[in-house]
Structures are given as structure tokens and as C-alpha cells.
Protein backbone atom coordinates (compact mmCIF):
# COMPACT_ATOMS: atom_id res chain seq x y z
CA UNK A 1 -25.85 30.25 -57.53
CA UNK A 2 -22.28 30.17 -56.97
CA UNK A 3 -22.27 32.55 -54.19
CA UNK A 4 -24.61 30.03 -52.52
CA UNK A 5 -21.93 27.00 -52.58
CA UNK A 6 -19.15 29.42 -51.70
CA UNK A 7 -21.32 30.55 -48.90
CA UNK A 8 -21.53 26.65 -47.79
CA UNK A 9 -17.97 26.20 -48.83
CA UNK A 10 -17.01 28.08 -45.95
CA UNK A 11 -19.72 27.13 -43.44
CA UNK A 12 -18.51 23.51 -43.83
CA UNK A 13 -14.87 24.80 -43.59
CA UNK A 14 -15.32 26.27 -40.26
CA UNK A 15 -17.00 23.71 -38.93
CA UNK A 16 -14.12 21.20 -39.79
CA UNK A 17 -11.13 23.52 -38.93
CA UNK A 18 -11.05 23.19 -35.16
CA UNK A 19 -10.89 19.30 -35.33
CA UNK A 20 -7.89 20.07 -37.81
CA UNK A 21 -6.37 22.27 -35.56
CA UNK A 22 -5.78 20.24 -32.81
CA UNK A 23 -2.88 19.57 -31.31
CA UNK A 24 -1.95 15.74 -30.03
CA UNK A 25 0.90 15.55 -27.45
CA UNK A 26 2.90 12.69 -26.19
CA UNK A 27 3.11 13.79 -22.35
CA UNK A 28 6.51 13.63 -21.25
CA UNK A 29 7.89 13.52 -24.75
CA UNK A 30 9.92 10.41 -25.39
CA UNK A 31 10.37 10.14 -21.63
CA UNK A 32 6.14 9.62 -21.24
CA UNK A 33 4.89 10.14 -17.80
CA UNK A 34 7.46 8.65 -16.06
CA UNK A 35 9.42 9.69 -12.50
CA UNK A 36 12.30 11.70 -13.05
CA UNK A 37 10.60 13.83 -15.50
CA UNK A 38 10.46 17.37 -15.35
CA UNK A 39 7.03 18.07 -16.43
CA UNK A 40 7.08 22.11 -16.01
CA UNK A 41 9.60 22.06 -18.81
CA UNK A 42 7.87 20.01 -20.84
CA UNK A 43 4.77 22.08 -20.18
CA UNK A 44 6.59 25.38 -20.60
CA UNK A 45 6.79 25.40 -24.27
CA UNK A 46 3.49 24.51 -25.23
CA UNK A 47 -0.21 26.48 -25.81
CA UNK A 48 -3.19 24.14 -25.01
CA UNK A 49 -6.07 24.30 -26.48
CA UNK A 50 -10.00 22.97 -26.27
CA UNK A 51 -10.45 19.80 -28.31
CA UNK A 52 -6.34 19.12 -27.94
CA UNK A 53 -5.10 15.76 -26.35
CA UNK A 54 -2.33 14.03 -23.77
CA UNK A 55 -1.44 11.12 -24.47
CA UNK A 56 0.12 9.49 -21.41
CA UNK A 57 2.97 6.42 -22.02
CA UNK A 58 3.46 4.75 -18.79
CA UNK A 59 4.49 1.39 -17.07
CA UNK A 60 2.86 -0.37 -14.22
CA UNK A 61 2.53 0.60 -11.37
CA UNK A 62 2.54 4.09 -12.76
CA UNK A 63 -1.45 5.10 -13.36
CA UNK A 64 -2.92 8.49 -14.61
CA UNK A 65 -5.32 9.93 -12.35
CA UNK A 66 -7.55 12.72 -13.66
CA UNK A 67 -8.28 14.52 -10.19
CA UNK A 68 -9.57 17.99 -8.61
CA UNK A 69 -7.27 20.78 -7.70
CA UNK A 70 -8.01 19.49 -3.55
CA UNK A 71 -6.70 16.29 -4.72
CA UNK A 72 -3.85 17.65 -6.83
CA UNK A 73 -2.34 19.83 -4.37
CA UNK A 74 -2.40 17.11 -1.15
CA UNK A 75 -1.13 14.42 -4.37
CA UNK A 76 -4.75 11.87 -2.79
CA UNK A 77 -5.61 9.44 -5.81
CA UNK A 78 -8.21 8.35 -3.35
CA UNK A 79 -11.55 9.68 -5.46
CA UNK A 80 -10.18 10.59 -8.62
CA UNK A 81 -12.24 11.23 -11.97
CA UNK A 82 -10.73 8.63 -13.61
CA UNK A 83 -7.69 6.65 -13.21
CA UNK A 84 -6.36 4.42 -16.11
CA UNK A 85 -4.09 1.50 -15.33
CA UNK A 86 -3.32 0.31 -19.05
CA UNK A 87 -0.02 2.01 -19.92
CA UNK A 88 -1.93 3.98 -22.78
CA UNK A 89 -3.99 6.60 -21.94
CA UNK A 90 -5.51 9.40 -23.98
CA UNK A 91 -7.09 12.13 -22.43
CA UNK A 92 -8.85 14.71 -24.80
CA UNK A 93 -9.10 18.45 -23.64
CA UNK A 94 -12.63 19.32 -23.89
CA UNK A 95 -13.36 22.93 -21.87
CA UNK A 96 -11.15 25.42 -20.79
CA UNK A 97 -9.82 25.63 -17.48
CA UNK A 98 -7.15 23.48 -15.70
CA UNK A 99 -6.87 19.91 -15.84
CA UNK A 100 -4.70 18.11 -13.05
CA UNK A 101 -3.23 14.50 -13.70
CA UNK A 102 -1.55 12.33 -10.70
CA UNK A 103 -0.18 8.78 -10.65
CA UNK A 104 -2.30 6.50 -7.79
CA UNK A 105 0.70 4.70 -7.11
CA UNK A 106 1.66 5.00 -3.54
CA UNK A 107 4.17 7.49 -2.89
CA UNK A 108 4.68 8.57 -7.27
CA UNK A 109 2.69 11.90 -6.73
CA UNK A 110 4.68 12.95 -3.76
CA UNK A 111 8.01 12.18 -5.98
CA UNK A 112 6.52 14.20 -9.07
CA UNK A 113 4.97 11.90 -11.07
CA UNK A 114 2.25 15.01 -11.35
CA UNK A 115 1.11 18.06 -13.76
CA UNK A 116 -1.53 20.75 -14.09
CA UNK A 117 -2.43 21.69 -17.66
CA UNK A 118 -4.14 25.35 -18.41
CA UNK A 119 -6.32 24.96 -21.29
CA UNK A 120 -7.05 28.35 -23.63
């Protein structure tokens, strides 16, 4: 009998542990997804991870632009995923693969208001 609720003990545990293990970062650090930012350092120390999530801190007429790599690379907000205009955006990490973010704002990608994330 005991081996039964140690058995779902630790069924349960797993199931809860990846929700426990993710990580939620503040994109940009204290400097949020801003111009002037250099987001490959702020990406170069970090691991990320499916079920993770960015949380973007940004003024108007800064946006956050979930887009393809075609769209990433030539910095065109112009059919994007998503693009969230509130100043608080939080974007959750659900497969692996890459995820690019751009700010719509007319001329902010071009400037580096930009990042690719590689998700484990």
C-alpha cells in the first residue's frame, strides 16, 4: 500500500517539476527592450528552455513583434505573429527552436531594437 502512494508521489512530482523549473526573464534586464541595449550580451549568459518566459518592458513607440526568421533578418514588422503595443509583454517559450522578436517602430529594428532566442 505504501509503495502505491510513493509510486503516485512521484508521478505527481514529475508532472509538476517542469512548471517549477522555469525560468522568467526580464528581457533587457533593468534596461528592458529598449535602443541602446546590447541584447547578445544579455543573451550570452543565459540557457533557455521550453515552458520559460520574456518578459519585454518597453515605452511607446517601441512594440514587440514576434516574427519569422525572413522577417527577422530584413528587420519587416509588416506580417508579424504578433505585435504588442502595451509596454508589458510576456511571451512564454513553448517548443524548441528559435524565436525572433523585432520592434514595428519605423526605423528601431534597423538600430537594434532586435533578438533571436534558441530555445533547448
Amino acid at each position: 500500500m505504501a509503495s502505491k502512494f510513493a509510486l503516485m508521489f512521484l508521478v505527481l512530482s514529475m508532472a509538476v517539476l517542469p512548471s517549477t523549473l522555469a525560468t522568467n526573464y526580464v528581457v533587457g534586464g533593468n534596461l528592458g527592450w529598449n535602443l541602446g541595449v546590447d541584447f547578445a550580451a544579455w543573451l550570452a549568459s543565459k540557457s533557455f528552455h521550453v515552458g520559460d518566459t520574456l518578459h519585454f518592458d518597453f515605452t511607446s513607440p517601441h512594440t514587440v513583434a514576434v516574427v519569422d526568421q525572413s522577417a527577422y533578418l530584413s528587420c519587416d514588422a509588416s506580417h508579424p505573429i504578433s505585435n504588442d503595443v502595451s509596454g508589458s509583454f510576456t511571451f512564454t517559450l513553448s517548443s524548441s527552436g528559435v524565436y525572433s522578436f523585432i520592434s514595428a517602430w519605423a526605423g528601431d529594428c534597423d538600430a537594434g531594437l532586435k533578438m533571436q532566442v534558441v530555445v533547448s
